[in-house]
Protein backbone atom coordinates (compact mmCIF):
# COMPACT_ATOMS: atom_id res chain seq x y z
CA UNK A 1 48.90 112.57 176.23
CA UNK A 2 50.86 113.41 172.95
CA UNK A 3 54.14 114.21 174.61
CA UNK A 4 53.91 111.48 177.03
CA UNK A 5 51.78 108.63 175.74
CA UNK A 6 52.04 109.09 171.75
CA UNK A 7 55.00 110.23 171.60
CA UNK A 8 56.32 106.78 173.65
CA UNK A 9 54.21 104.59 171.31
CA UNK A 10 54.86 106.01 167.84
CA UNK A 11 58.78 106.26 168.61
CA UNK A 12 58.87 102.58 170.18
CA UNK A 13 56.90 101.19 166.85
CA UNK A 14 59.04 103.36 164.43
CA UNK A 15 62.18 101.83 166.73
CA UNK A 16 61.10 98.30 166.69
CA UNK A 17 62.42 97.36 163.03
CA UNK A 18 65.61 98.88 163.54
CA UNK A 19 66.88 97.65 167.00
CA UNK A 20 68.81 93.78 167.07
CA UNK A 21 68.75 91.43 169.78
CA UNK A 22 69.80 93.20 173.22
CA UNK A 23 68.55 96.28 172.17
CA UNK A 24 66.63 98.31 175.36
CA UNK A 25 63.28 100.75 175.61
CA UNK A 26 63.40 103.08 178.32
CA UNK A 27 60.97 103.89 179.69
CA UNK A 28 60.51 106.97 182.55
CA UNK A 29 57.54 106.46 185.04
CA UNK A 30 57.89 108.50 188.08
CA UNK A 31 55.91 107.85 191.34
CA UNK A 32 53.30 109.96 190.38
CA UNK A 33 51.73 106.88 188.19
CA UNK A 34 51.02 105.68 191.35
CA UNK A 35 51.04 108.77 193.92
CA UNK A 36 49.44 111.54 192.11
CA UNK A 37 49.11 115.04 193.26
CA UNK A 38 45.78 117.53 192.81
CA UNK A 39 47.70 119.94 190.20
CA UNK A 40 49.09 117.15 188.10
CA UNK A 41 46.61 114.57 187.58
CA UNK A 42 46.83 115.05 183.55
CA UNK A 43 50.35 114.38 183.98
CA UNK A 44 50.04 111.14 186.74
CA UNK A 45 47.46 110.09 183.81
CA UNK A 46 50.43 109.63 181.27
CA UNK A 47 52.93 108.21 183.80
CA UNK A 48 50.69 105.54 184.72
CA UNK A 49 49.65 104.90 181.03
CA UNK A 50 53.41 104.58 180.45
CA UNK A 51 53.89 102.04 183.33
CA UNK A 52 51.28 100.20 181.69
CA UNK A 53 52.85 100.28 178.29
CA UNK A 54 56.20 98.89 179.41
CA UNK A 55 54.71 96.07 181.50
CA UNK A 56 52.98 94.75 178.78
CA UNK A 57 55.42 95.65 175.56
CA UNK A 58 58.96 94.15 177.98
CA UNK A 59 56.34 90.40 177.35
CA UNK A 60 56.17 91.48 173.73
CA UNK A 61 59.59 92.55 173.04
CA UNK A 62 61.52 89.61 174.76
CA UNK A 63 60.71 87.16 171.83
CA UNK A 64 62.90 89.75 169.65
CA UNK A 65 65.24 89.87 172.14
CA UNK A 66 64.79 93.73 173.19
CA UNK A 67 64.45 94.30 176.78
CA UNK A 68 62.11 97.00 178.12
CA UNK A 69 63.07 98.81 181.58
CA UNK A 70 60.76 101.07 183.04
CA UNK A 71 62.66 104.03 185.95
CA UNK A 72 60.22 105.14 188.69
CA UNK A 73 62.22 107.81 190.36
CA UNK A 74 61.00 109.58 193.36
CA UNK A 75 60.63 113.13 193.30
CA UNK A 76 63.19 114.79 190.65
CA UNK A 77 63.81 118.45 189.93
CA UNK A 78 62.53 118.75 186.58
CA UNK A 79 61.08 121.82 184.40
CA UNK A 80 57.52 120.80 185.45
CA UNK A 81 58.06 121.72 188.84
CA UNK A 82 57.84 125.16 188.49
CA UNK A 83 55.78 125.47 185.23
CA UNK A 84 52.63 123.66 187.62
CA UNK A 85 54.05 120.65 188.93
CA UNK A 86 54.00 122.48 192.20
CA UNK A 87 52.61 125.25 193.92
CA UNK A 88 54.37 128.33 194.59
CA UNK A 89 54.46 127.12 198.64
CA UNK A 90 55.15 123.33 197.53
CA UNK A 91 58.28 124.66 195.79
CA UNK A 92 59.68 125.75 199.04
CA UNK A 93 59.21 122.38 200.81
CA UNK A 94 59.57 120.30 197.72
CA UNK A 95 61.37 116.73 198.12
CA UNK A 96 61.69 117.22 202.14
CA UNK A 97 59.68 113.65 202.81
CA UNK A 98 62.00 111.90 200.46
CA UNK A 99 65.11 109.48 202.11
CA UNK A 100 67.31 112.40 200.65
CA UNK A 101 65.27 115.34 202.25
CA UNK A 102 65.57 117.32 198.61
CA UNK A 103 64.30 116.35 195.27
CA UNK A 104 66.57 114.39 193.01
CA UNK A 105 68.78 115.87 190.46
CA UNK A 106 68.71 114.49 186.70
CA UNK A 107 72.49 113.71 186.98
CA UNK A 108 71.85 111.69 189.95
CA UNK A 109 69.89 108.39 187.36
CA UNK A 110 71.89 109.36 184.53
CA UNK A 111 74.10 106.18 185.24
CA UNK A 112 71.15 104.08 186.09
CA UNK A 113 69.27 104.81 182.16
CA UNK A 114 73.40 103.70 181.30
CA UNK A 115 73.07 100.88 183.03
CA UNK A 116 69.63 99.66 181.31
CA UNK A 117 70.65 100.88 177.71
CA UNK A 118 73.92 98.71 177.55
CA UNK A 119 73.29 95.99 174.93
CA UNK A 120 73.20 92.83 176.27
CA UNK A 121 71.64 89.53 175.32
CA UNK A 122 67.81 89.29 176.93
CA UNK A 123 67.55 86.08 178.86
């Protein structure tokens, strides 16, 4: 909850003053807000708390004219995979249901967090 909840408030409030008209929050909110697994329901806890949190702050923020994007990959190959993300046998077999039959790689959204930070005027 600190990393991934605090963390996301206390930075966007600190943020807030500073950013002008067009300005973005990102935020990331994998699947697993909404499809959790046994060994990682502290962590779908936070994800779906940040869903939550950029829902309801992108209706806050677009009277200041700061957009808020939330990006709910599918499975990517990040460090909490193999620190308990997944099972030693889940590992193995890990991303083979997606569309691309292998978990994600971080590269692969790097454009798409690009994309969403761009400054732009909020309609």
């Amino acid at each position: 909850m600190t990393t991934n909840v605090y963390a996301m408030f206390w930075l966007t409030k600190a943020a807030m003053p500073h950013l002008p008209p067009g300005s973005a929050i990102i935020v990331a909110s994998p699947v697993n807000a909404d499809r959790w697994g046994q060994n990682i329901i502290d962590y779908a806890c936070t994800k779906a708390a940040n869903e939550a949190f950029v829902q309801a702050f992108a209706e806050q923020a677009i009277d200041k004219g700061i957009r808020a994007n939330g990006v709910a990959p599918e499975l990517f190959w990040t460090p909490l995979q193999v620190a308990g993300g997944q099972t030693r046998e889940g590992l193995k077999t890990s991303g083979s249901t997606t569309p691309l039959g292998r978990p994600g790689q971080p590269v692969e959204l790097a454009s798409v967090y690009v994309e969403l930070a761009a400054a732009r005027r909020a309609t």
